[in-house]
Protein backbone atom coordinates (compact mmCIF):
# COMPACT_ATOMS: atom_id res chain seq x y z
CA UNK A 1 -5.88 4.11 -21.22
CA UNK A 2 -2.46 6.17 -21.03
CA UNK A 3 -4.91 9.46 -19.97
CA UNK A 4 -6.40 7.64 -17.55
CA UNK A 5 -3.14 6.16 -16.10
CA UNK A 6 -1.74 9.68 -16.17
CA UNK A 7 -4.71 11.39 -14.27
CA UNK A 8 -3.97 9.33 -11.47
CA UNK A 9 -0.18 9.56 -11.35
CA UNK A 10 -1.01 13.66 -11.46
CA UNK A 11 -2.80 12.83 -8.45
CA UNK A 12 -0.59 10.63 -6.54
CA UNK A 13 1.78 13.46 -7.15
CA UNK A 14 -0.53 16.47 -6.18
CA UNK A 15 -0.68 14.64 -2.68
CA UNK A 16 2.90 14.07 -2.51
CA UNK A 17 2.75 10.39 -2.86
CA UNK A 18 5.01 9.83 -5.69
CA UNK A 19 8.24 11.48 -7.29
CA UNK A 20 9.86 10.79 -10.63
CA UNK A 21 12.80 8.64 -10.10
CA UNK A 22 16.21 6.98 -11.27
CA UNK A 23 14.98 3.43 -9.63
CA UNK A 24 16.50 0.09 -11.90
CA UNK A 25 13.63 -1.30 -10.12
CA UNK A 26 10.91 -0.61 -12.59
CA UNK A 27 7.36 -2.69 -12.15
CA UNK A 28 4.76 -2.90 -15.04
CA UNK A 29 1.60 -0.47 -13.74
CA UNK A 30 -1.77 -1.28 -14.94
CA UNK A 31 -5.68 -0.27 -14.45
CA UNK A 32 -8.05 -2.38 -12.80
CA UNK A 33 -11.06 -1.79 -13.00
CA UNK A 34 -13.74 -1.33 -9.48
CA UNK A 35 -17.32 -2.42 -9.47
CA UNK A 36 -18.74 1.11 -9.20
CA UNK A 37 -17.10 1.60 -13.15
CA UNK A 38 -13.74 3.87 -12.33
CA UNK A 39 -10.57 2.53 -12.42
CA UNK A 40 -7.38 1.86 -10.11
CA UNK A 41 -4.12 2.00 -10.96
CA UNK A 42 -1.80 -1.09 -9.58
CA UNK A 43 1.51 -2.36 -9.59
CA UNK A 44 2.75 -5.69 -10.33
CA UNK A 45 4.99 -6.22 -7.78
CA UNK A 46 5.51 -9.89 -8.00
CA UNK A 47 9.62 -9.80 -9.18
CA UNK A 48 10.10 -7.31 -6.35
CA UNK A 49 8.10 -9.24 -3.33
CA UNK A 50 9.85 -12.51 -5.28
CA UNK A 51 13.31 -10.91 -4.20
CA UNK A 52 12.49 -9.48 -0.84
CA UNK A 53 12.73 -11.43 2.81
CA UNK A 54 8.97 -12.17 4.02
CA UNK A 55 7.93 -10.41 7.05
CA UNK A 56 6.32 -12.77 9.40
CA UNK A 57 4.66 -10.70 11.32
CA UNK A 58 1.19 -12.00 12.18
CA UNK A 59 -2.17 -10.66 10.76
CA UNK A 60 -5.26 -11.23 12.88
CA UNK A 61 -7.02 -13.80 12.31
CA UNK A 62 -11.18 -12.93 12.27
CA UNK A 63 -12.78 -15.50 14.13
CA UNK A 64 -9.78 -14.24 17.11
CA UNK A 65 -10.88 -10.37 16.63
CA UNK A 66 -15.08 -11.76 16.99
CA UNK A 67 -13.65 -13.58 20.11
CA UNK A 68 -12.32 -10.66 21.72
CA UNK A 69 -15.08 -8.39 21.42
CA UNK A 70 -18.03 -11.09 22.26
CA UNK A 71 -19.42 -9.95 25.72
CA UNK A 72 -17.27 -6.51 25.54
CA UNK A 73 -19.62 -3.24 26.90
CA UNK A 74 -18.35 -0.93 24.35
CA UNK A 75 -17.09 -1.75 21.03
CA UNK A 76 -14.75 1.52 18.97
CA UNK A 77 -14.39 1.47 15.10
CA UNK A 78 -11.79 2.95 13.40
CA UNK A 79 -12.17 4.15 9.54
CA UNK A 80 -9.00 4.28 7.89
CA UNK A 81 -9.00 6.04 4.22
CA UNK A 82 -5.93 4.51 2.51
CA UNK A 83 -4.25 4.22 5.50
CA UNK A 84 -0.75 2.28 3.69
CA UNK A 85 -0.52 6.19 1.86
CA UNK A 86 -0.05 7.15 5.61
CA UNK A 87 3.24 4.77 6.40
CA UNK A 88 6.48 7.06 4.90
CA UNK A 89 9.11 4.23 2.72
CA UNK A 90 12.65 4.28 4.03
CA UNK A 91 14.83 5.02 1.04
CA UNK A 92 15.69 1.46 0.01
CA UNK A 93 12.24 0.75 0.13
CA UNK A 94 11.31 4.01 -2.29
CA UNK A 95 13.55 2.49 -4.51
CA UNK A 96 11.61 -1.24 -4.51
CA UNK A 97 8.47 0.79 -5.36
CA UNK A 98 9.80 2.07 -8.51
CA UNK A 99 7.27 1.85 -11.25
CA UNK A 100 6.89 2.38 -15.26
CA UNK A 101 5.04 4.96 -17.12
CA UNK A 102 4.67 6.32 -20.08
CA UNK A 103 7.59 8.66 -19.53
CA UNK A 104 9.71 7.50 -17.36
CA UNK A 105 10.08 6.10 -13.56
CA UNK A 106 8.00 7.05 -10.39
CA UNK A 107 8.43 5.55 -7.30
CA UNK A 108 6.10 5.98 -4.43
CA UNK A 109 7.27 8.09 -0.92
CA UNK A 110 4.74 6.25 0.84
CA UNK A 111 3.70 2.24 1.40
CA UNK A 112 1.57 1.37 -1.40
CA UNK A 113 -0.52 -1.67 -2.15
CA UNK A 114 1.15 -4.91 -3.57
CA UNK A 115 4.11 -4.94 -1.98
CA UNK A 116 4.62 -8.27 -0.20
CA UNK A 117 5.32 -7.09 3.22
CA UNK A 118 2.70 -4.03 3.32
CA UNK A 119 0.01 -5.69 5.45
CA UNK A 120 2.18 -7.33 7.94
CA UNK A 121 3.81 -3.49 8.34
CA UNK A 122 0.52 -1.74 8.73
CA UNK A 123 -0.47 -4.61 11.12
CA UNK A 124 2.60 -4.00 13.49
CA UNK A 125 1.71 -0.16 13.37
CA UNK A 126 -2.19 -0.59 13.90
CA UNK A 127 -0.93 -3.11 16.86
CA UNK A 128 1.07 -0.57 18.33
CA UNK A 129 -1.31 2.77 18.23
CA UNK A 130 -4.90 0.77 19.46
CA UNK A 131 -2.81 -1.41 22.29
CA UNK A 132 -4.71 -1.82 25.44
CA UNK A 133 -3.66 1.25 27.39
């Protein structure tokens, strides 16, 4: 389990996701596991998001997005591949992501999953970059 744990840290840090850290916020990690048999590492963010202001920015709601595409001529997808890894933190923020490992503290440089106010963030961002032009 602990090789497995640290083949993906080695990777979040080969990509310059994570950094070793001083954080006293320090969140249990654990592996999930996905249907196709490999495994993901997560945080348990729930005493962080338990201490931090909600962000009440609204998420779309589906049956809305279907409404505003029925009759439309063309129709664009976008593919995003772990598109939270491509929203920088702000320091404080590093800081709230700081996680437990074997060996110490890491905290993440970029938005990862779990933290309560992630999808509203990535909403306001995705809002702002496909707005009608």
């Amino acid at each position: 389990k602990q090789e497995l744990i640290q083949q993906q840290i080695n990777t979040l840090l080969e990509y310059n996701l994570i950094e070793p850290s001083w954080t006293p916020w320090a969140s249990p990690c654990l592996l999930v596991p996905k249907p196709d048999g490999t495994v993901r590492l997560c945080t348990d963010y729930r005493k962080a998001n338990s201490v931090t202001k909600p962000d009440g920015f609204p998420l779309p709601r589906i049956d809305d997005l279907i409404d505003a595409v029925a009759g439309a001529n063309f129709v664009t997808r976008l593919e995003l591949l772990r598109g939270y890894y491509q929203v920088p933190l702000t320091p404080r923020a590093q800081e709230i992501s700081g996680f437990v490992v074997k060996n110490g503290l890491i905290t993440y440089k970029v938005m990862p999953f779990g933290l309560c106010n992630a999808a509203s963030t990535f909403q306001r961002i995705m809002n702002i970059l496909v707005q009608p032009l």
